[in-house]
C-alpha atoms as a PDB file:
ATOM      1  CA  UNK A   1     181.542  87.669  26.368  1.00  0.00           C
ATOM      2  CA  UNK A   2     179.071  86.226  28.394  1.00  0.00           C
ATOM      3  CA  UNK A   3     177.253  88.492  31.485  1.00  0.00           C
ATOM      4  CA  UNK A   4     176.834  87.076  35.117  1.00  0.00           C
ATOM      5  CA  UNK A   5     173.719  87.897  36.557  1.00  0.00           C
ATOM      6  CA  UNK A   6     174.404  90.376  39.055  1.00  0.00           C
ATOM      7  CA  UNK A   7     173.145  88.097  42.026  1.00  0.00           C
ATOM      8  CA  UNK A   8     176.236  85.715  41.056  1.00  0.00           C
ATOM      9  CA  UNK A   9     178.664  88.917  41.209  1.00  0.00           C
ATOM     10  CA  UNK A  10     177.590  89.767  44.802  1.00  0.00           C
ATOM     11  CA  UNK A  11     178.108  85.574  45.696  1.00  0.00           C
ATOM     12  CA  UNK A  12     181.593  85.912  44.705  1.00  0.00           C
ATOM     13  CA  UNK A  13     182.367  88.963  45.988  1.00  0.00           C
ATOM     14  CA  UNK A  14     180.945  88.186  49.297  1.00  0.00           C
ATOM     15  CA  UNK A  15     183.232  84.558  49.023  1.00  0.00           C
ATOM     16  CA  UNK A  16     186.127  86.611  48.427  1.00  0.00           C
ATOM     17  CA  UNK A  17     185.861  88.805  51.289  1.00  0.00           C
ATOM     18  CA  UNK A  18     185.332  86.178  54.126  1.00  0.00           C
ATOM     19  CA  UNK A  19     188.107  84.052  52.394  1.00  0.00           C
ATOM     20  CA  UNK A  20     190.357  87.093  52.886  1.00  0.00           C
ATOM     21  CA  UNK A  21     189.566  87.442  56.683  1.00  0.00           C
ATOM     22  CA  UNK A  22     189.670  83.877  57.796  1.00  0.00           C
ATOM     23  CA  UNK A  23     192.963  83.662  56.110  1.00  0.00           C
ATOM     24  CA  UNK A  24     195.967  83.075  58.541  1.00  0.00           C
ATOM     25  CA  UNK A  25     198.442  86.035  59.015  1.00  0.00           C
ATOM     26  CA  UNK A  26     200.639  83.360  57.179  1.00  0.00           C
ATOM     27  CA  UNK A  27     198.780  82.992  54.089  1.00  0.00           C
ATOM     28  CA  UNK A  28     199.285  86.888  53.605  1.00  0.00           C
ATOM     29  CA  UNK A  29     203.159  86.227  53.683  1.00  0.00           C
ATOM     30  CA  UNK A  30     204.111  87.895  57.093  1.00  0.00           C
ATOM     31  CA  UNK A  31     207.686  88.388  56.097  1.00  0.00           C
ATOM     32  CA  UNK A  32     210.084  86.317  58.109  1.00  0.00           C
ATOM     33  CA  UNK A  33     211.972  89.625  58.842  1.00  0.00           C
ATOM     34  CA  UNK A  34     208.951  91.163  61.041  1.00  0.00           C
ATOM     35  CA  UNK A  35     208.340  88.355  63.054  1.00  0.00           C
ATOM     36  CA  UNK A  36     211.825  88.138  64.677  1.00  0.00           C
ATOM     37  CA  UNK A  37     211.482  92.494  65.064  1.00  0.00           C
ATOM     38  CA  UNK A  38     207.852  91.522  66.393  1.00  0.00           C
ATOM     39  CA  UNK A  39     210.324  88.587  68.698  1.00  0.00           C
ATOM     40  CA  UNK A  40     212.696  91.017  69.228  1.00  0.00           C
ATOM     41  CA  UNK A  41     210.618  94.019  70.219  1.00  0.00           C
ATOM     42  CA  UNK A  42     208.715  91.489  72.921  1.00  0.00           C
ATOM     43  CA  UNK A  43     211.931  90.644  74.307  1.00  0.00           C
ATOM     44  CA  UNK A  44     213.018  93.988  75.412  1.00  0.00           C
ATOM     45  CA  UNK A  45     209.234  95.083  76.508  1.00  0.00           C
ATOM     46  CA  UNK A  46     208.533  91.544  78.158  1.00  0.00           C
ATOM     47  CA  UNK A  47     211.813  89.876  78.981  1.00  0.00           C
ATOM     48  CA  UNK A  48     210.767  86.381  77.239  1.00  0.00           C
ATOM     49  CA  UNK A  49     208.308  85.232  74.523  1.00  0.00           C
ATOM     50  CA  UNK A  50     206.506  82.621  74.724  1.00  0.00           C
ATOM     51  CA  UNK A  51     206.474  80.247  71.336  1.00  0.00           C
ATOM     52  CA  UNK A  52     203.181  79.362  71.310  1.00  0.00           C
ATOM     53  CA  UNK A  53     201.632  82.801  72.290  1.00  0.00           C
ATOM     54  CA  UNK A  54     203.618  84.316  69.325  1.00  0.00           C
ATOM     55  CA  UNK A  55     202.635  81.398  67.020  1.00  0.00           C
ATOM     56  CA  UNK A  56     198.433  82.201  67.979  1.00  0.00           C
ATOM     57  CA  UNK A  57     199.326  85.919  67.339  1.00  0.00           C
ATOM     58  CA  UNK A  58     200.638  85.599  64.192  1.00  0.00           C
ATOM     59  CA  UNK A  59     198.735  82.377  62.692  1.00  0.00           C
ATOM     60  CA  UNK A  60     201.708  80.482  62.091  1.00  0.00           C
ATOM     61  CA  UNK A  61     203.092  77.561  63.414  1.00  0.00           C
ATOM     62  CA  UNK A  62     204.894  76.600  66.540  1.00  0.00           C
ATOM     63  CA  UNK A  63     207.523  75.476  64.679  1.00  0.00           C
ATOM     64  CA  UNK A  64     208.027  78.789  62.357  1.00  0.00           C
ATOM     65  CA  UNK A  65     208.566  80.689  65.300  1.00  0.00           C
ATOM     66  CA  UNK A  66     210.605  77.784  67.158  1.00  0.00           C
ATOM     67  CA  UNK A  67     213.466  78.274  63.718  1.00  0.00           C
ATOM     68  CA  UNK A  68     213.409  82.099  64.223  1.00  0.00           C
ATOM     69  CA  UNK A  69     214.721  82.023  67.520  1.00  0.00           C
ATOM     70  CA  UNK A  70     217.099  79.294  66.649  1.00  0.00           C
ATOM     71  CA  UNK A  71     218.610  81.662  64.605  1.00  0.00           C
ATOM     72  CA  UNK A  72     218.325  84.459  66.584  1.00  0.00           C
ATOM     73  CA  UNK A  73     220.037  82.721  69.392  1.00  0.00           C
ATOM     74  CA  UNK A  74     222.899  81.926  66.564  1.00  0.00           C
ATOM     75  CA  UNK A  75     223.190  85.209  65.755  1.00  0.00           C
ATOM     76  CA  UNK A  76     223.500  86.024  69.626  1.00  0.00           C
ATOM     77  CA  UNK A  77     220.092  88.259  70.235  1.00  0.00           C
ATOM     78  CA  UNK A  78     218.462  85.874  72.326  1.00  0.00           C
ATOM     79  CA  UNK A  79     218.952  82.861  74.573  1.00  0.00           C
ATOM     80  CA  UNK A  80     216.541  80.329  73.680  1.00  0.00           C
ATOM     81  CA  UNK A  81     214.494  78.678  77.201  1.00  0.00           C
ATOM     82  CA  UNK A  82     211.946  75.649  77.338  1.00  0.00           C
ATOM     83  CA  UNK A  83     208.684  76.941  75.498  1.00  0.00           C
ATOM     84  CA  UNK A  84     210.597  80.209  73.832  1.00  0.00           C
ATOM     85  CA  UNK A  85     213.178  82.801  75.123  1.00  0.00           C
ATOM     86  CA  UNK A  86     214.836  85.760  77.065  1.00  0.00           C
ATOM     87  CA  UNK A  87     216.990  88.544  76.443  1.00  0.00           C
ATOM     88  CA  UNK A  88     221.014  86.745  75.682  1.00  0.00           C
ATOM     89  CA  UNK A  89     223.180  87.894  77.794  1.00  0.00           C
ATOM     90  CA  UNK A  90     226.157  90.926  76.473  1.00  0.00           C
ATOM     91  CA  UNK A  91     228.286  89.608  79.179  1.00  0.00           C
ATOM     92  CA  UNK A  92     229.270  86.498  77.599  1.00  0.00           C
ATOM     93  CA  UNK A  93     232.322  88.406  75.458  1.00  0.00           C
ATOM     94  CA  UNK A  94     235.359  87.833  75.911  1.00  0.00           C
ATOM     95  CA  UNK A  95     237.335  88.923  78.840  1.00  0.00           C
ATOM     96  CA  UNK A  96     239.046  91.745  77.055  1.00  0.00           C
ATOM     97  CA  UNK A  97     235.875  92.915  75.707  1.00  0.00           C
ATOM     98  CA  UNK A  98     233.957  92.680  79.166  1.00  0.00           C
ATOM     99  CA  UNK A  99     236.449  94.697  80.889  1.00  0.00           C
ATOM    100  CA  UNK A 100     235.173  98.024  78.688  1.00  0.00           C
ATOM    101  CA  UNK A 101     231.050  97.123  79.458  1.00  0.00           C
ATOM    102  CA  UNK A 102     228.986  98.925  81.560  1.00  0.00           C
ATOM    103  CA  UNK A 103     232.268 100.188  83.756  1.00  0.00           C
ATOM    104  CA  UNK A 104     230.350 102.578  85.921  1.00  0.00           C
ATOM    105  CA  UNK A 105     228.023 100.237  86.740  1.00  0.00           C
ATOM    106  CA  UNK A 106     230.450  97.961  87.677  1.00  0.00           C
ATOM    107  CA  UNK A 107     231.598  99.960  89.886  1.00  0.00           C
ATOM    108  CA  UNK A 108     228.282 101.087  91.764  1.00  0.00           C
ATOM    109  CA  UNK A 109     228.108  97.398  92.012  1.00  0.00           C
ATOM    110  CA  UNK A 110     231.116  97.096  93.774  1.00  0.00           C
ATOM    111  CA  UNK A 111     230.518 100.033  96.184  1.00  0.00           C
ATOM    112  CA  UNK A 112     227.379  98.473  97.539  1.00  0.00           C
ATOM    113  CA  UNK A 113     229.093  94.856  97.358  1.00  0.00           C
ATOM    114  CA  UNK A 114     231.884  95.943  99.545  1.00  0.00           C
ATOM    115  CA  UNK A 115     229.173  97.345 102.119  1.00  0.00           C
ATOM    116  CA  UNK A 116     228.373  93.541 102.941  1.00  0.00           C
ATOM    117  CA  UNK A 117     231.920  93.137 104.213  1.00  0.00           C
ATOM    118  CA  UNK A 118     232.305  93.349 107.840  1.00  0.00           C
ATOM    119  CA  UNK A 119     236.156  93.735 109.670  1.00  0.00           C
ATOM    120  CA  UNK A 120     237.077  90.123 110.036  1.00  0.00           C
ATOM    121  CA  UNK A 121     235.095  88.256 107.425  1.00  0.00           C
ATOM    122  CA  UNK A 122     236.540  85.492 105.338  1.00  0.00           C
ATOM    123  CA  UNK A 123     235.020  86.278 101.841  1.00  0.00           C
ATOM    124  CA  UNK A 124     234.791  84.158  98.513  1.00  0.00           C
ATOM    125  CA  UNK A 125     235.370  86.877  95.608  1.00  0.00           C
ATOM    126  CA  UNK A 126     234.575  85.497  92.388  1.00  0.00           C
ATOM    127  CA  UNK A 127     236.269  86.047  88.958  1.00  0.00           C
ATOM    128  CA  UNK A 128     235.296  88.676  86.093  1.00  0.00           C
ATOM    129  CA  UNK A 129     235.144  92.426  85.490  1.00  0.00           C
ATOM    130  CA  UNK A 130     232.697  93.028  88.376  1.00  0.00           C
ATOM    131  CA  UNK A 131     234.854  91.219  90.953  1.00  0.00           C
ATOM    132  CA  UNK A 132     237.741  92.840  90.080  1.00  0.00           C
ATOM    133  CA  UNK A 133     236.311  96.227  90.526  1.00  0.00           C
ATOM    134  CA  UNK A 134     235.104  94.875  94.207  1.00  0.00           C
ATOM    135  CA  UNK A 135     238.323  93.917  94.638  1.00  0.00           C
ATOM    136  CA  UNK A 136     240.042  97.702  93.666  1.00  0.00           C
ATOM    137  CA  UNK A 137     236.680  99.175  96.015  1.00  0.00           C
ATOM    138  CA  UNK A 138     237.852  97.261  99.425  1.00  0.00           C
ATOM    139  CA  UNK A 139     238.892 100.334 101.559  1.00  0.00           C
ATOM    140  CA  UNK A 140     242.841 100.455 102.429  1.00  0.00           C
ATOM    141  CA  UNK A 141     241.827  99.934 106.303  1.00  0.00           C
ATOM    142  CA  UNK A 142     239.865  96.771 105.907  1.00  0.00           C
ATOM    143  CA  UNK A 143     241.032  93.911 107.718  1.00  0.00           C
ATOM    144  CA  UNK A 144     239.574  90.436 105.903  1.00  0.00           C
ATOM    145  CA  UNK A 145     240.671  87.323 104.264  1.00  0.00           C
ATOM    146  CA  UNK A 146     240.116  87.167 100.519  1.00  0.00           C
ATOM    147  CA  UNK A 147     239.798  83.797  98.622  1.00  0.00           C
ATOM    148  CA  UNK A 148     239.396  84.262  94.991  1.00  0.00           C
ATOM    149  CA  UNK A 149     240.215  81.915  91.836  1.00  0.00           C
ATOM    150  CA  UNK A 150     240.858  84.818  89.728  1.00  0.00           C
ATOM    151  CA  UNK A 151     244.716  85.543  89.139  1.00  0.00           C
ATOM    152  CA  UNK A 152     243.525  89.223  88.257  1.00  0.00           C
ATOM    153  CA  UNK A 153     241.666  89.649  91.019  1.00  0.00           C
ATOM    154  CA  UNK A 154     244.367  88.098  93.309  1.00  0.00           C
ATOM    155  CA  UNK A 155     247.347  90.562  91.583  1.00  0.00           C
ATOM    156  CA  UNK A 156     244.573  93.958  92.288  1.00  0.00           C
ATOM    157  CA  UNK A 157     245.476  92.777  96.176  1.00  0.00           C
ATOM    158  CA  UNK A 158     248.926  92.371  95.914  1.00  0.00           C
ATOM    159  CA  UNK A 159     249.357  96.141  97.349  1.00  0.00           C
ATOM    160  CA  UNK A 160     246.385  95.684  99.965  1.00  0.00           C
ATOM    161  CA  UNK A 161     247.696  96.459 103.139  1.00  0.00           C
ATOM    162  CA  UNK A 162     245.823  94.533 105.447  1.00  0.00           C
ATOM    163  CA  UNK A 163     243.722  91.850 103.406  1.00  0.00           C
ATOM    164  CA  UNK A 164     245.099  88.322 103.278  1.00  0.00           C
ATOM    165  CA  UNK A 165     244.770  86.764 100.015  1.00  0.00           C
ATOM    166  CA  UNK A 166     244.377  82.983  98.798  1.00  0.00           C
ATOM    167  CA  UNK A 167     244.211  81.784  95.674  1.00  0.00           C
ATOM    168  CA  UNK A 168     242.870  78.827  94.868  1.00  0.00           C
ATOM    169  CA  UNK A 169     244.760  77.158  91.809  1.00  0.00           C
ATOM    170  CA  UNK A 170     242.967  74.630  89.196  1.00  0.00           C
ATOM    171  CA  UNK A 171     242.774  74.956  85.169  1.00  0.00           C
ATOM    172  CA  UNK A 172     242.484  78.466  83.598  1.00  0.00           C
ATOM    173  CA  UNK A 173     239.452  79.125  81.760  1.00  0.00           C
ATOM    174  CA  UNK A 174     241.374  81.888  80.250  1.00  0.00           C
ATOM    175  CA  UNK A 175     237.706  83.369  78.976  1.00  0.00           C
ATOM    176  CA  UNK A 176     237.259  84.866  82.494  1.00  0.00           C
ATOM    177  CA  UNK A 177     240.408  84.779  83.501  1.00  0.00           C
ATOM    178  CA  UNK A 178     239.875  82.108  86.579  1.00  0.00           C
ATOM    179  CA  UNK A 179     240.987  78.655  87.685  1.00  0.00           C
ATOM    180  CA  UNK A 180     238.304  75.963  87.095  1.00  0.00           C
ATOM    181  CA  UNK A 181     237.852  72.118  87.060  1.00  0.00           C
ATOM    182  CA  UNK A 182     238.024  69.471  89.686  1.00  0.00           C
ATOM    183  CA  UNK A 183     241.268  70.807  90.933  1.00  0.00           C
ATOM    184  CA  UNK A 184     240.110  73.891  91.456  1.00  0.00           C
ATOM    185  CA  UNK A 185     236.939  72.436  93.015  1.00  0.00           C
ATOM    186  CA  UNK A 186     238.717  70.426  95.343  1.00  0.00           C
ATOM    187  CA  UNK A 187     240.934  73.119  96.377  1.00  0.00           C
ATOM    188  CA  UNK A 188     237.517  75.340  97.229  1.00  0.00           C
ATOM    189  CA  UNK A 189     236.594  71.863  99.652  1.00  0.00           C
ATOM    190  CA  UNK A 190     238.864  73.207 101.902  1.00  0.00           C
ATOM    191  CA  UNK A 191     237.332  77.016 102.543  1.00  0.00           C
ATOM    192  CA  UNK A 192     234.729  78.217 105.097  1.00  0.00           C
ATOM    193  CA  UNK A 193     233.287  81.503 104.055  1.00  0.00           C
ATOM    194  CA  UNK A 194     231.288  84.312 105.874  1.00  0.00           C
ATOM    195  CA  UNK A 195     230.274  85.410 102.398  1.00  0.00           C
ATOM    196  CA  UNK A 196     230.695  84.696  98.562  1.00  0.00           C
ATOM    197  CA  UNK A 197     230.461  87.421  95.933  1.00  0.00           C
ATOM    198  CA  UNK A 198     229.053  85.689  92.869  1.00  0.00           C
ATOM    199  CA  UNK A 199     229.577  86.730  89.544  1.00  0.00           C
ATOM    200  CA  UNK A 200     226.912  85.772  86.758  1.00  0.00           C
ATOM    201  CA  UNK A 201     226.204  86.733  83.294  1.00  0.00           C
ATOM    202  CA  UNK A 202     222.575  86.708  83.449  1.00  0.00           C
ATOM    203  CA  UNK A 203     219.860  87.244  86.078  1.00  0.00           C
ATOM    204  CA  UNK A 204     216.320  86.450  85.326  1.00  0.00           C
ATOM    205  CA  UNK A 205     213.204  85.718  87.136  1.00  0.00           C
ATOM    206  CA  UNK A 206     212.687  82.538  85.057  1.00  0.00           C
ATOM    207  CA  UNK A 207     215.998  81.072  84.292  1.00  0.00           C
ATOM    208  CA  UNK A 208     217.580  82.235  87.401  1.00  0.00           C
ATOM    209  CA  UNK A 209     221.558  83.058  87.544  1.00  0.00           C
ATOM    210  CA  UNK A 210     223.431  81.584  84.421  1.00  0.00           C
ATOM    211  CA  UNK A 211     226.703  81.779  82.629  1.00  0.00           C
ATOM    212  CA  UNK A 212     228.198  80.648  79.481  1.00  0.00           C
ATOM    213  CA  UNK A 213     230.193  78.057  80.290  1.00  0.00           C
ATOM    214  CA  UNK A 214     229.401  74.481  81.747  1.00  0.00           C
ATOM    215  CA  UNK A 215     232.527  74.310  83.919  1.00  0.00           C
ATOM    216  CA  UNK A 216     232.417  77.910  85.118  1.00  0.00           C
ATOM    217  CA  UNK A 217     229.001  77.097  86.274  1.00  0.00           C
ATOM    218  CA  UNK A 218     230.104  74.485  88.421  1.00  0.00           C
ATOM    219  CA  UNK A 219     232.758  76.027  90.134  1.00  0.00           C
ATOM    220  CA  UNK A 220     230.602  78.837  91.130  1.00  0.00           C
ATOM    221  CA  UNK A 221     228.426  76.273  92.424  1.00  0.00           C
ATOM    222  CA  UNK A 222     231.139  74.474  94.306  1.00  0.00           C
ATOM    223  CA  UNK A 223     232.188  77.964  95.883  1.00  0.00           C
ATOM    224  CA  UNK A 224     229.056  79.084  97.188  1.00  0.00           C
ATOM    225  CA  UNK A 225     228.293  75.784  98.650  1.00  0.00           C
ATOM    226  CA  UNK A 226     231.508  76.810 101.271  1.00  0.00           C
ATOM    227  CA  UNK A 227     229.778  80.195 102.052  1.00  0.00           C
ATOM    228  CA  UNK A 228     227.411  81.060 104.644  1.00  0.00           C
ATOM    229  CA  UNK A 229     225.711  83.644 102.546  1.00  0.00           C
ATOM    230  CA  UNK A 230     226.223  84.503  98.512  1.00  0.00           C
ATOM    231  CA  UNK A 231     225.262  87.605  97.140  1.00  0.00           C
ATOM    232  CA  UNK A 232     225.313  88.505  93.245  1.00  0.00           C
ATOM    233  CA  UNK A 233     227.073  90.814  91.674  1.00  0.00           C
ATOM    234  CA  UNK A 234     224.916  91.755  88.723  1.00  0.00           C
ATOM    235  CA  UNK A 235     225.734  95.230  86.770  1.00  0.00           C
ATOM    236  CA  UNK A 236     223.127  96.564  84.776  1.00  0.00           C
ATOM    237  CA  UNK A 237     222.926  94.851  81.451  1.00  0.00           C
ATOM    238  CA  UNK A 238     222.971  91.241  83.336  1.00  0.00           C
ATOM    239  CA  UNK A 239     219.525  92.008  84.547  1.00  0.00           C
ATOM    240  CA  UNK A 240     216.002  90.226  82.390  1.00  0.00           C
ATOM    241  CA  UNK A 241     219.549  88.389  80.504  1.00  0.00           C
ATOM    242  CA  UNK A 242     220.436  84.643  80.354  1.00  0.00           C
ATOM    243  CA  UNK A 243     223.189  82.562  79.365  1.00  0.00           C
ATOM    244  CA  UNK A 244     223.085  79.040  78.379  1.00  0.00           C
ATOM    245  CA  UNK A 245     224.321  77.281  82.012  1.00  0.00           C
ATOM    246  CA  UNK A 246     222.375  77.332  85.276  1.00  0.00           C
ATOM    247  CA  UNK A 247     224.202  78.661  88.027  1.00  0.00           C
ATOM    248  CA  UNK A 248     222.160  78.675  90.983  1.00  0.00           C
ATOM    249  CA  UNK A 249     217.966  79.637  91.589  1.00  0.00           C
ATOM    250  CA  UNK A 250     217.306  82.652  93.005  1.00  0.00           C
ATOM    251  CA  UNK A 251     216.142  80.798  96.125  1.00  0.00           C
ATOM    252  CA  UNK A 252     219.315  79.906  97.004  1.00  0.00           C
ATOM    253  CA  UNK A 253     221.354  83.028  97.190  1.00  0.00           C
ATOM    254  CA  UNK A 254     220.990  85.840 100.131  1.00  0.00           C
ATOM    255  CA  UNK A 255     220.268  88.451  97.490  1.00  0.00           C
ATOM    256  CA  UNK A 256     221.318  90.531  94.193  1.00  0.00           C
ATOM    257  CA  UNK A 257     223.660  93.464  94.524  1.00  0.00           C
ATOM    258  CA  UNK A 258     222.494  95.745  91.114  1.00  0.00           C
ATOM    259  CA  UNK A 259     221.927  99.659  90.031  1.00  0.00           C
ATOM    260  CA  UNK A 260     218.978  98.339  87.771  1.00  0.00           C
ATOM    261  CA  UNK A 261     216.457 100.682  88.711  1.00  0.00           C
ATOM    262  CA  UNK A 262     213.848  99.530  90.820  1.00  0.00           C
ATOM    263  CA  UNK A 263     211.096 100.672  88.008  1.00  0.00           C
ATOM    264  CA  UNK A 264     212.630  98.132  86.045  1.00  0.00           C
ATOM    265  CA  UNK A 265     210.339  94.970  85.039  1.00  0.00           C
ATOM    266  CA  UNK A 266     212.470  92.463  85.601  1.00  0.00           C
ATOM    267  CA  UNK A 267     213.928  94.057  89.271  1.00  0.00           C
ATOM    268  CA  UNK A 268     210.101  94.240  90.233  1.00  0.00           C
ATOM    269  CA  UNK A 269     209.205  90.784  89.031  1.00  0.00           C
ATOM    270  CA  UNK A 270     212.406  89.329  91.275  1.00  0.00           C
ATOM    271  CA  UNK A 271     211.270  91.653  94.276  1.00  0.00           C
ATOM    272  CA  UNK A 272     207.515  89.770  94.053  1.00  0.00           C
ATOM    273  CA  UNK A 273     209.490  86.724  94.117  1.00  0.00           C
ATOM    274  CA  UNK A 274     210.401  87.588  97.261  1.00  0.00           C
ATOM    275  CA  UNK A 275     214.587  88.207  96.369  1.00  0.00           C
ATOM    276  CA  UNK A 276     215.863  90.914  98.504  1.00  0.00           C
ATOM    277  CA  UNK A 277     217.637  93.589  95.724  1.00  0.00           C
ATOM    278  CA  UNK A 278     220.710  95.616  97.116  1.00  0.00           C
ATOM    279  CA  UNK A 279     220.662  98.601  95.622  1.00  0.00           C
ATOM    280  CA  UNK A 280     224.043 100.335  94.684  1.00  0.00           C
ATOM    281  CA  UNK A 281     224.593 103.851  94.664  1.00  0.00           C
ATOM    282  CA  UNK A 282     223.730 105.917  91.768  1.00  0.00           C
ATOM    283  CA  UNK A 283     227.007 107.691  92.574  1.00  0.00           C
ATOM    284  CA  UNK A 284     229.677 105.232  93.691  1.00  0.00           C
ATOM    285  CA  UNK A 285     231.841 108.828  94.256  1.00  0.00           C
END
């Protein structure tokens, strides 16, 4: 056995030691399984996360974290944005499915949304959950016109005594229950609006208002463009989310109907953007 001098024992000793704290987070085998909690975590504190701030965090590469939210956008817990991510949004489910989410707050929503109506107004009511429960809050003695290109929405009027429905007719995207495609575009040519009530399935200060389908997206474009002001209907759990399709910007709608708290990050990050937030009752009763 031969004996290092002690002077060669403190040398590699002292090697070892700044080896092991220049070493990158991924040389000590940060498990792939904390850095999407770490992802997921910043997502609900933060509202997005930001690929290469996460990558300088951890010491791994752009690209590591770039396949973790690939996947994590497959497996539906985030939606993935250029340079990282935000919060997916729960409202892309089915329509079945939708109609049993966040019920109350639909229908604080719809309280305060039917406080924009005035006596007279023509008014664009979009499809969904959230529409429909605008379209059971109109009061009995309201006298409007409602155009909609939801059957659902159209039938919850049948028994309205003084609103006048239309329905404009087009392909059903039988996932929200509404007419869509260039006939049902065309169709929406002919309407002048006081106001549109727009539903969306995510709200968020960077992506804007977004839904899951491509088609969808551009009818709700073509409606609002025949409305002299749109306001969004956006229930709790749409708020900080996004969906895959751009809707509209922020810029271009009147403002946001929601009961997200106003202590919420993402409400106060859209009020210092300068969108006007109407709140909706805590207590639609």
């Amino acid at each position: 056995m031969v004996v290092q001098p002690l002077s060669w024992l403190q040398t590699m000793h002292k090697r070892a030691t700044i080896g092991s704290i220049m070493q990158p987070p991924s040389d000590r085998r940060v498990l792939v399984t904390e850095r999407r909690d770490l992802l997921l975590g910043r997502l609900r504190r933060d509202g997005r996360v930001l690929s290469t701030d996460v990558a300088a965090e951890l010491g791994v590469s752009e690209d590591s974290v770039r396949r973790d939210l690939r996947e994590m956008a497959a497996a539906g817990l985030c939606q993935r944005v250029y340079g990282g991510a935000v919060p997916a949004s729960p409202a892309v489910a089915d329509y079945g499915t939708r109609r049993g989410v966040a019920v109350d707050s639909k229908a604080r929503v719809a309280v305060a949304a039917v406080g924009l109506i005035e006596p007279g107004d023509t008014v664009i009511l979009d499809g969904g959950t959230t529409a429909l429960a605008v379209a059971r809050a109109l009061p009995r003695d309201l006298d409007a016109t409602i155009v909609t290109h939801s059957p659902t929405v159209a039938a919850a009027l049948v028994d309205h005594p003084s609103v006048e429905v239309y329905v404009l007719g087009g392909r059903l995207f039988k996932h929200s229950a509404v007419a869509s495609g260039a006939a049902a575009v065309e169709a929406a040519e002919a309407v002048n609006a006081d106001l549109f009530l727009l539903g969306v399935t995510g709200v968020h200060p960077d992506s804007g208002l977004t839904t899951g389908d491509a088609d969808e997206a551009a009818m709700k474009r073509a409606l609002s463009r025949r409305a002299a002001d749109t306001y969004v209907l956006a229930s709790t759990e749409k708020i900080g989310a996004a969906s895959r399709f751009s809707v509209l910007p922020l810029s271009a709608v009147a403002g946001v109907v929601t009961d997200a708290p106003a202590d919420d990050e993402a409400v106060a990050r859209l009020v210092r953007m300068g969108v006007r937030i109407v709140p909706a009752p805590v207590d639609p009763a």
